[in-house]
C-alpha atoms as a PDB file:
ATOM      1  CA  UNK A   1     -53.092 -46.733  49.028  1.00  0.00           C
ATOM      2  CA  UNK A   2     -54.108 -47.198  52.515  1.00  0.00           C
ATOM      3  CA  UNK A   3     -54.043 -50.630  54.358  1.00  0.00           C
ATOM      4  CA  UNK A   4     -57.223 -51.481  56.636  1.00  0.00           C
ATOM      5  CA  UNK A   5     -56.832 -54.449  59.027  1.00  0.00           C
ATOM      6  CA  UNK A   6     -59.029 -57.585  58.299  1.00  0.00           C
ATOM      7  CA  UNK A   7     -57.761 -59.567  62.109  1.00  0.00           C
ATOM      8  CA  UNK A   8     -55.103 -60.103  63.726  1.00  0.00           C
ATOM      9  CA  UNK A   9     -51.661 -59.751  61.829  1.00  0.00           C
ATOM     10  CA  UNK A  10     -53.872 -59.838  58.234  1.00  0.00           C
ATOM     11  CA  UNK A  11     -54.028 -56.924  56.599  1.00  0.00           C
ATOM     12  CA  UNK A  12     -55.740 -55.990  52.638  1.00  0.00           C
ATOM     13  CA  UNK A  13     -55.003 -52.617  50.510  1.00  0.00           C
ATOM     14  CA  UNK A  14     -58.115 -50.580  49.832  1.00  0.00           C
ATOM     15  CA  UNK A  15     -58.943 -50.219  46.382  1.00  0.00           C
ATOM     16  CA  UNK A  16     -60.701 -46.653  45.533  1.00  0.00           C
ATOM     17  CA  UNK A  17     -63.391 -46.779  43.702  1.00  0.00           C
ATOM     18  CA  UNK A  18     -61.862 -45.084  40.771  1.00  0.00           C
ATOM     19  CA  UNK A  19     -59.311 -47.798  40.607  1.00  0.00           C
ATOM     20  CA  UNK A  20     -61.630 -50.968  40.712  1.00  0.00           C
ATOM     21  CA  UNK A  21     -60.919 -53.512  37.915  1.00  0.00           C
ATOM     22  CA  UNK A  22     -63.447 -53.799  35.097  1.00  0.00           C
ATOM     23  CA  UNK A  23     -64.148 -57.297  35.746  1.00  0.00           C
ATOM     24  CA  UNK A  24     -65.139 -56.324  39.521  1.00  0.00           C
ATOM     25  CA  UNK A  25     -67.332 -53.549  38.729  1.00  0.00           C
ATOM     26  CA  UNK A  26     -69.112 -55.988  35.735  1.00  0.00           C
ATOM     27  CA  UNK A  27     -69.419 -58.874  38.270  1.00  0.00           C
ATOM     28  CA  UNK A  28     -70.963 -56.162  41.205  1.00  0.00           C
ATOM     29  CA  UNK A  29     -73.494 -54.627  38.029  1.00  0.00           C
ATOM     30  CA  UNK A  30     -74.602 -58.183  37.515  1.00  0.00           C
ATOM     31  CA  UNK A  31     -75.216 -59.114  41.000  1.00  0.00           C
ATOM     32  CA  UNK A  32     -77.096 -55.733  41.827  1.00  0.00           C
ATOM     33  CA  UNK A  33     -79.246 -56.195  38.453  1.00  0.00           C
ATOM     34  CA  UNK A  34     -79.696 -59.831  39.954  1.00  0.00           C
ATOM     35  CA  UNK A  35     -79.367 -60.668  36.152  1.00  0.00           C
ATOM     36  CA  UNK A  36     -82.166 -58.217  34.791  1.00  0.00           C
ATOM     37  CA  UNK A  37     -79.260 -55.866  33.167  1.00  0.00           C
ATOM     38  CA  UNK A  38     -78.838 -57.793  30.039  1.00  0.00           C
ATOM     39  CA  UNK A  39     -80.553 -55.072  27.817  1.00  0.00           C
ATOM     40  CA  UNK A  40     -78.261 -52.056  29.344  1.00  0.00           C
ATOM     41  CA  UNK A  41     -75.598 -54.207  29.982  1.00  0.00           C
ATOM     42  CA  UNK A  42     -73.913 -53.488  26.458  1.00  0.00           C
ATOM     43  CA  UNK A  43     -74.122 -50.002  26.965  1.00  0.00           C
ATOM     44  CA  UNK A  44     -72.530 -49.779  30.563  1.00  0.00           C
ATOM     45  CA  UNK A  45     -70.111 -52.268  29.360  1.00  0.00           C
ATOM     46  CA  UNK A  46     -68.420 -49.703  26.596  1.00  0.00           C
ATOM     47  CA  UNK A  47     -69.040 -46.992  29.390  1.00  0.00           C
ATOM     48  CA  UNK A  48     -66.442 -48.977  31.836  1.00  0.00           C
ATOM     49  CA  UNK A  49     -64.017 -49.908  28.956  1.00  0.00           C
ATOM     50  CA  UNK A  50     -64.253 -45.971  27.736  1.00  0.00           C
ATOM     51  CA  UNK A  51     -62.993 -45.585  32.150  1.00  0.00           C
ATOM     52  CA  UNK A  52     -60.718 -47.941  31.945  1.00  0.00           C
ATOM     53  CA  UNK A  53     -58.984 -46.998  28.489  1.00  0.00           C
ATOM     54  CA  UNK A  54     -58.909 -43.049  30.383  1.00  0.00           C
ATOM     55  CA  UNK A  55     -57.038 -44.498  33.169  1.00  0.00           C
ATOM     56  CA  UNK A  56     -54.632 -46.593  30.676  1.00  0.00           C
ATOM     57  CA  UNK A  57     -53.902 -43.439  28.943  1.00  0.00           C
ATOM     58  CA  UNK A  58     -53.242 -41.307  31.747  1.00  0.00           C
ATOM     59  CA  UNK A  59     -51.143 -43.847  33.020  1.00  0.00           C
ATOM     60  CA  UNK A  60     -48.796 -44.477  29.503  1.00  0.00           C
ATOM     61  CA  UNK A  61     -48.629 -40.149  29.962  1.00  0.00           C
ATOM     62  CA  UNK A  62     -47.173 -40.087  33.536  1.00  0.00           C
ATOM     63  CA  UNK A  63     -44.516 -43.197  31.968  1.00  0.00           C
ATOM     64  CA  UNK A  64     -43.924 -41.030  29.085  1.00  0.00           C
ATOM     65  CA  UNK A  65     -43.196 -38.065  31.455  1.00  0.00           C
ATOM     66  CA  UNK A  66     -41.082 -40.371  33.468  1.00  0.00           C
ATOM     67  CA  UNK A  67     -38.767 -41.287  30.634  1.00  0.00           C
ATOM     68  CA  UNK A  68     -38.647 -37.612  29.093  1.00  0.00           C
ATOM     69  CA  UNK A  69     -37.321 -36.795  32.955  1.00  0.00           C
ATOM     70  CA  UNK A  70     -35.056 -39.500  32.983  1.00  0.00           C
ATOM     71  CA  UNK A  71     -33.225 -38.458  29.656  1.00  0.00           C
ATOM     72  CA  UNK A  72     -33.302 -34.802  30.826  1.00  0.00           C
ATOM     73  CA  UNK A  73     -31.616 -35.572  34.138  1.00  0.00           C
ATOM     74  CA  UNK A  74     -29.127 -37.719  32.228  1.00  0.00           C
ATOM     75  CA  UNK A  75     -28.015 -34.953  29.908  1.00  0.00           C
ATOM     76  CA  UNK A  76     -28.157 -32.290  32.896  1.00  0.00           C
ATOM     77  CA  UNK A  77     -25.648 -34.681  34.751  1.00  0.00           C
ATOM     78  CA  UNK A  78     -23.111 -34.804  31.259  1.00  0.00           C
ATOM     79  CA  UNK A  79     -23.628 -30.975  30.460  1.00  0.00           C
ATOM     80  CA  UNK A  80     -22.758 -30.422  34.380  1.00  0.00           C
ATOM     81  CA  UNK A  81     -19.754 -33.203  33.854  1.00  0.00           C
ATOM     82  CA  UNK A  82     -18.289 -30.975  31.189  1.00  0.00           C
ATOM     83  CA  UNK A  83     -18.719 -27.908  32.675  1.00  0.00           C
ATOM     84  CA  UNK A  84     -16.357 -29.377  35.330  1.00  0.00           C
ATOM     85  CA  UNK A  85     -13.757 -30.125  32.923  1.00  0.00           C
ATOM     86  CA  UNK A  86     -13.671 -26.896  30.780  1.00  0.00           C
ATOM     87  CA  UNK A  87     -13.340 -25.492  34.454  1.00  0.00           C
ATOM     88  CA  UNK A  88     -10.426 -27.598  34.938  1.00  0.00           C
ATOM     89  CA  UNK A  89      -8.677 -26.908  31.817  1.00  0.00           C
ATOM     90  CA  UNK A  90      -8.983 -23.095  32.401  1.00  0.00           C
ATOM     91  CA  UNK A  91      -7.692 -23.314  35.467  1.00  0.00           C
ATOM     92  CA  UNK A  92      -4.508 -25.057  34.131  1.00  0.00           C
ATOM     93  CA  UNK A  93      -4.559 -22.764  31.446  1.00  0.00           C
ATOM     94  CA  UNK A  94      -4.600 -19.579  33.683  1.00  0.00           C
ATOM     95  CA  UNK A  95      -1.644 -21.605  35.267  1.00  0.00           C
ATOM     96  CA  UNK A  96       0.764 -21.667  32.906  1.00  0.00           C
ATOM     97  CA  UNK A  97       0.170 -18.208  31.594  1.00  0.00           C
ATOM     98  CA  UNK A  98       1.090 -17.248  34.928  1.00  0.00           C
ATOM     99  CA  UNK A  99       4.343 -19.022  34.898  1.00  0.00           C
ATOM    100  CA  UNK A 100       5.215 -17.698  31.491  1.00  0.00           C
ATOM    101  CA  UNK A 101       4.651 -14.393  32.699  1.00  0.00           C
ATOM    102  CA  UNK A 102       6.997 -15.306  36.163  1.00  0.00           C
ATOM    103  CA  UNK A 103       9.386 -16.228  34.041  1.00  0.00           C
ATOM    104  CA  UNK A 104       9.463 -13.285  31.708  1.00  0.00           C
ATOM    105  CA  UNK A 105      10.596 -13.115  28.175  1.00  0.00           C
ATOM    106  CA  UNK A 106      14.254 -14.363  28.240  1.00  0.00           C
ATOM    107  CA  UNK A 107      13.493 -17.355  29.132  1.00  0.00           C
ATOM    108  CA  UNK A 108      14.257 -18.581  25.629  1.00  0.00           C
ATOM    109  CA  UNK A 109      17.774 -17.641  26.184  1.00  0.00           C
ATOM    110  CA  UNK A 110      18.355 -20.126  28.882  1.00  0.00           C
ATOM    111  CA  UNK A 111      16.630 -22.748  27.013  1.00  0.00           C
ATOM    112  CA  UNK A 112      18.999 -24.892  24.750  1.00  0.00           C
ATOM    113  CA  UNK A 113      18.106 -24.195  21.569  1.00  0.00           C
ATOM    114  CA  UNK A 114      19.623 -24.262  17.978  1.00  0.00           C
ATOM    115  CA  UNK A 115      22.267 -22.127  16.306  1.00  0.00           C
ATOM    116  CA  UNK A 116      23.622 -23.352  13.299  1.00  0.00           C
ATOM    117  CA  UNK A 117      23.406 -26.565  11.431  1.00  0.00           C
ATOM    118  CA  UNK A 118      26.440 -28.062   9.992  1.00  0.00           C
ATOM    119  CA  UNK A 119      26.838 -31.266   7.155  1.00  0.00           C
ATOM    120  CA  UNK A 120      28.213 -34.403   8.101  1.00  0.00           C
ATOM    121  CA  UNK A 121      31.554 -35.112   6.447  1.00  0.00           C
ATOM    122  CA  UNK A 122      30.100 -38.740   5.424  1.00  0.00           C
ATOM    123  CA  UNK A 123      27.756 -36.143   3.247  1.00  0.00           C
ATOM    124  CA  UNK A 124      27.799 -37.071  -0.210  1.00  0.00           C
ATOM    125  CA  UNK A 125      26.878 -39.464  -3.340  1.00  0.00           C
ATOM    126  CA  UNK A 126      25.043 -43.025  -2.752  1.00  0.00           C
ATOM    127  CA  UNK A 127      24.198 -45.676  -5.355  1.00  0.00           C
ATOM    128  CA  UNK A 128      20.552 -46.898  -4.743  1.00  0.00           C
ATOM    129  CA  UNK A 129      19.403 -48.774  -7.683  1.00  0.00           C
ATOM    130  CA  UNK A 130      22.540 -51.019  -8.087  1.00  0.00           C
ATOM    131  CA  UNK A 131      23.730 -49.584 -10.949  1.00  0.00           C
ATOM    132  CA  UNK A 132      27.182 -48.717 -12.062  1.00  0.00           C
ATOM    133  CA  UNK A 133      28.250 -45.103 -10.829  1.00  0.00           C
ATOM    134  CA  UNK A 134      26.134 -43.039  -7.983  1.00  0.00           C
ATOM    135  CA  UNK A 135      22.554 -41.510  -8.236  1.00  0.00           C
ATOM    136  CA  UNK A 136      21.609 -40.266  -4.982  1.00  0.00           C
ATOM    137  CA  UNK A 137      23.280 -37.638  -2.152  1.00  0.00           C
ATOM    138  CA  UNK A 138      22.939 -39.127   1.561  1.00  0.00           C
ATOM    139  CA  UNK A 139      22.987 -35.370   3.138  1.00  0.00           C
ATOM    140  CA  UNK A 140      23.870 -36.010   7.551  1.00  0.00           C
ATOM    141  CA  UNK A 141      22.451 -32.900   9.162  1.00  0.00           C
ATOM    142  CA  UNK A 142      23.648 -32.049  12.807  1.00  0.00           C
ATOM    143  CA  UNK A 143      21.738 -29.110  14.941  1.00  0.00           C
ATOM    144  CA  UNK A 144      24.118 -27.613  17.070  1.00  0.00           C
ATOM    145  CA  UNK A 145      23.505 -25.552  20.134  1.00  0.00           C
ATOM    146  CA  UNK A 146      25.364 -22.781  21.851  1.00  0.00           C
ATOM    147  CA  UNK A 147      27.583 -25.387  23.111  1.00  0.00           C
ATOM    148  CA  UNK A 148      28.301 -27.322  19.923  1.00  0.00           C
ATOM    149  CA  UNK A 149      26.018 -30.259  21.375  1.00  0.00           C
ATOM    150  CA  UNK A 150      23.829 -32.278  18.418  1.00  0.00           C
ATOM    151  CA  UNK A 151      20.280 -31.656  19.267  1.00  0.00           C
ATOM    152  CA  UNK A 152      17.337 -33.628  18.161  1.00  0.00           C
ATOM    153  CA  UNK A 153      15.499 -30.372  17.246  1.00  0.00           C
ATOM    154  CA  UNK A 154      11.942 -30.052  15.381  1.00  0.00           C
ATOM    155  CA  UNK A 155      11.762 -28.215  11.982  1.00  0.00           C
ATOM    156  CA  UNK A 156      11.200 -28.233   8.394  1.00  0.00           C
ATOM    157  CA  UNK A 157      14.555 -29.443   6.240  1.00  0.00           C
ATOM    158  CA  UNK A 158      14.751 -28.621   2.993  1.00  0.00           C
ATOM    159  CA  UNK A 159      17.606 -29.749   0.906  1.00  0.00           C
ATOM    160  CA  UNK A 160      18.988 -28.546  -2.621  1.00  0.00           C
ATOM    161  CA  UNK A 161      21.200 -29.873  -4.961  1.00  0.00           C
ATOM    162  CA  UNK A 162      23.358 -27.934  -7.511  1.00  0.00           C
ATOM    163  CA  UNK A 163      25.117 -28.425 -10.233  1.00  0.00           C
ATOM    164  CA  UNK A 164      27.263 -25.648 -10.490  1.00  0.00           C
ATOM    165  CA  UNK A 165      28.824 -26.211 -13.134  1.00  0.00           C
ATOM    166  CA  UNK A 166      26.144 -25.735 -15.396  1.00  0.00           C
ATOM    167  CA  UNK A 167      24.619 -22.182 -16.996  1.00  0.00           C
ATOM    168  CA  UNK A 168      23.241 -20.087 -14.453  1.00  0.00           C
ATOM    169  CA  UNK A 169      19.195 -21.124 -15.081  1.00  0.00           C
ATOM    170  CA  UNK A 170      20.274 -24.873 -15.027  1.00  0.00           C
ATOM    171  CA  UNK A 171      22.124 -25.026 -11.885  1.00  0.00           C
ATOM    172  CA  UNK A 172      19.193 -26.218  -9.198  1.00  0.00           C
ATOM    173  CA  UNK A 173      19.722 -30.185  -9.884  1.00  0.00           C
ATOM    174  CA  UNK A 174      16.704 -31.346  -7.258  1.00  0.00           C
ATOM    175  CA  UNK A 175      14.887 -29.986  -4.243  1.00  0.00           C
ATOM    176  CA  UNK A 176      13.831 -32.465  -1.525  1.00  0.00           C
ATOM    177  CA  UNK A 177      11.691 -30.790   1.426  1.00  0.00           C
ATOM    178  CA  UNK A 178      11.258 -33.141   5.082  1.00  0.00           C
ATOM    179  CA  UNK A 179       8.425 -31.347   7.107  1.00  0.00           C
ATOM    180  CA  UNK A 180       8.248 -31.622  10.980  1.00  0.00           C
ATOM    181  CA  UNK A 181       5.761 -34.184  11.346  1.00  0.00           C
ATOM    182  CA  UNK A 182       8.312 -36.936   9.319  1.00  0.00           C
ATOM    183  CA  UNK A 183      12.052 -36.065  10.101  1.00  0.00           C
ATOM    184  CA  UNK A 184      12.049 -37.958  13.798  1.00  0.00           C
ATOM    185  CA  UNK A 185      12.288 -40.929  10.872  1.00  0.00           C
ATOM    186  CA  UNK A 186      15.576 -39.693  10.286  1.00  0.00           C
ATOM    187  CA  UNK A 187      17.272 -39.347  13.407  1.00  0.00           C
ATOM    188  CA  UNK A 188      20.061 -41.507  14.569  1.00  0.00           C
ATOM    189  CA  UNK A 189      21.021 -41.286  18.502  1.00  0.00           C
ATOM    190  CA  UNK A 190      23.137 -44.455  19.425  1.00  0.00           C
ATOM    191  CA  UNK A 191      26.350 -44.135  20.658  1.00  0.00           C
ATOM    192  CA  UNK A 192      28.731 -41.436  19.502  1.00  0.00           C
ATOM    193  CA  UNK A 193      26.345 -41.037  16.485  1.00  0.00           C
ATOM    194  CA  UNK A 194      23.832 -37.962  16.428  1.00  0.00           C
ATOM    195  CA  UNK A 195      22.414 -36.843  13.247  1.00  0.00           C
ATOM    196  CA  UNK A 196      19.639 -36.401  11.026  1.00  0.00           C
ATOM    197  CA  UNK A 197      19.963 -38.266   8.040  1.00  0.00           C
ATOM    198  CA  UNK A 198      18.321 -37.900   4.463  1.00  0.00           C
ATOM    199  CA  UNK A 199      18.765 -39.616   1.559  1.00  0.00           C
ATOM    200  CA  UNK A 200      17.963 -37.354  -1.935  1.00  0.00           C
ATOM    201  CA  UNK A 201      17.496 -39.325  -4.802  1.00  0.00           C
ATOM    202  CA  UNK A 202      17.797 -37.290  -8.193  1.00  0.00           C
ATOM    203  CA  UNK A 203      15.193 -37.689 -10.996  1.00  0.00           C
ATOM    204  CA  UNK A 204      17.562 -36.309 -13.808  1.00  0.00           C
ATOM    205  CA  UNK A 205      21.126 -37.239 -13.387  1.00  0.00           C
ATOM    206  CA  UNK A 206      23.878 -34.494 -13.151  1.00  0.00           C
ATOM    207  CA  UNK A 207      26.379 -34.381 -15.948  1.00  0.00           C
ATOM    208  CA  UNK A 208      29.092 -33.557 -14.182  1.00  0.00           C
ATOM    209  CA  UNK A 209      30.767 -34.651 -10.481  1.00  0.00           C
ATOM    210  CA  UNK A 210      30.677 -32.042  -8.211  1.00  0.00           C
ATOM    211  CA  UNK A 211      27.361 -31.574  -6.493  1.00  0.00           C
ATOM    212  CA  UNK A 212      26.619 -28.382  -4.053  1.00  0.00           C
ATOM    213  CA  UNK A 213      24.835 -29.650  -0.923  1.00  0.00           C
ATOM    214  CA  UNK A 214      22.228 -26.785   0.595  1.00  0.00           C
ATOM    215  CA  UNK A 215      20.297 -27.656   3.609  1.00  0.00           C
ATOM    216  CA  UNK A 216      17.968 -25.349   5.388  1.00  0.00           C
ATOM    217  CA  UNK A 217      16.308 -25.730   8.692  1.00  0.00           C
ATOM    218  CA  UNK A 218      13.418 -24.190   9.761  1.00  0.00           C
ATOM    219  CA  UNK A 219      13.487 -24.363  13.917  1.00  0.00           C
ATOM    220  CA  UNK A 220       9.902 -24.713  15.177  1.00  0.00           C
ATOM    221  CA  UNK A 221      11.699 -24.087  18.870  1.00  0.00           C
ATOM    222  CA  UNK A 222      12.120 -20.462  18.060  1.00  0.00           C
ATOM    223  CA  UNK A 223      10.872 -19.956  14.726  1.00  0.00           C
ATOM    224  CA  UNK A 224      14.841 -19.073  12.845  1.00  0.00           C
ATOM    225  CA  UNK A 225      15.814 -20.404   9.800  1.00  0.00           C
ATOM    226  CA  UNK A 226      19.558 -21.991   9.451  1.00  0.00           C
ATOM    227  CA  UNK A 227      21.506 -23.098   6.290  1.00  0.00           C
ATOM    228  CA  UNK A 228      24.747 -25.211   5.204  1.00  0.00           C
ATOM    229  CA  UNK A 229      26.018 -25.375   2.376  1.00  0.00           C
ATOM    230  CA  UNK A 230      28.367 -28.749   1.143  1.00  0.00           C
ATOM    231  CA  UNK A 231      30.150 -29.233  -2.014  1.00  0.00           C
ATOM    232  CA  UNK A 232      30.990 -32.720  -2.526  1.00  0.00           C
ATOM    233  CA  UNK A 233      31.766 -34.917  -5.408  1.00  0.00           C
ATOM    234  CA  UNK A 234      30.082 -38.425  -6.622  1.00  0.00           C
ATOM    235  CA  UNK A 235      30.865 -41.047  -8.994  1.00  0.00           C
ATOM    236  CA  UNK A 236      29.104 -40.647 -12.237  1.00  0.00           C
ATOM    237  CA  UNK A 237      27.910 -43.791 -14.263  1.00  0.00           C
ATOM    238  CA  UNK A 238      30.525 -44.704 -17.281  1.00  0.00           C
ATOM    239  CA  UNK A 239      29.843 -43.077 -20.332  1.00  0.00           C
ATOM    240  CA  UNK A 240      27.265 -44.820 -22.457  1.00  0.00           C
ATOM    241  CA  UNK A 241      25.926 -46.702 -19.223  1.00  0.00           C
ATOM    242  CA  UNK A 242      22.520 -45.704 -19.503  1.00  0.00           C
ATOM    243  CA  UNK A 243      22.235 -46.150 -22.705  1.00  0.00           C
END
């Protein structure tokens, strides 16, 4: 709207004609019709409400508009936000393959990695339930690399216990498997003490004391597969124990 000056330092905004408030056009009707527009006055009465309600409308449009804007600038500004960090991970991406590729395909072999798994000599039986004679095999499992070092390595152990001893279709006693995601439960690394440790719990017990340790070790490093095998004896419960 534009201002016109009234005096000195006063100033009032101009008001078009199309924006003039209902009760200012009813009070100038009534003062023109010097009170003789009762009859009509019903009649150009709904006329200015029908103007008025136009201008309302148009008006709740343009704040409709305004809103539909506002959420389409907000989701331009996120889109363009993610955009920027896709960009940003490809980039890193592109990095590393580069990197790889500097660094060629033997790089493996200057990694330290795994290359044979050995049994701890502690290996063997365990009584859990506090009951006379042993029912479990507490198997120590060391990684070893190219330098005989323990490493705390990531795989899949799977352990099997045999009963030798017993016909050919009878011998697997128990199988315990330990994926990835759970052995860093079992690792011990204090002083002078690096191992993996799992403790194998029979459901049926053996009938006889010497128990075959296997232990296999899936290396998620380099994808190989390693094995050990341990015989070791425990102490069965006294005849009649279980009974």
């Amino acid at each position: 709207m534009t201002p016109r000056t009234v005096g000195k330092g006063q100033c009032v905004r101009y008001r078009p004609p199309g924006r003039l408030s209902l009760r200012h056009l009813v009070s100038t009707f009534m003062k023109e019709r010097g009170g003789k527009g009762v009859v009509i006055f019903p009649a150009v009465l709904a006329v200015l409400i029908c103007l008025t309600g136009c201008e309302l409308s148009d008006r709740q449009r343009e704040l409709a508009l305004e809103r539909q804007c506002d959420v389409a600038e907000e989701k331009v500004r996120q889109l363009t936000e993610e955009v920027e960090k896709l960009s940003g991970d490809l980039k890193h991406r592109e990095e590393q393959i580069e990197t790889l590729q500097k660094l060629g395909e033997k790089r493996l072999e200057n990694l330290f990695s795994v290359e044979e798994i050995e049994l701890g000599r502690h290996s063997g039986g365990i009584d859990l339930d506090k009951k006379p004679g042993q029912d479990a095999i507490k198997v120590f499992l060391l990684p070893r690399d190219k330098t005989g070092c323990v490493l705390k390595a990531a795989g899949d152990v799977k352990i099997q216990l045999f009963d030798l001893a017993q016909p050919k279709d009878k011998t697997l006693l128990d199988e315990f498997i330990f994926p990835v995601k759970d052995i860093g439960e079992h690792w011990s690394g204090s002083f002078m003490t690096y191992h993996y440790s799992f403790e194998c719990q029979w459901k049926t017990p053996p009938e006889h004391d010497e128990i075959t340790i296997r232990a296999t070790f899936t290396d998620y490093l380099t994808g190989r597969t390693f094995t050990a095998q341990k015989l070791c004896k425990i102490k069965l419960p006294p005849a009649g124990a279980g009974k």
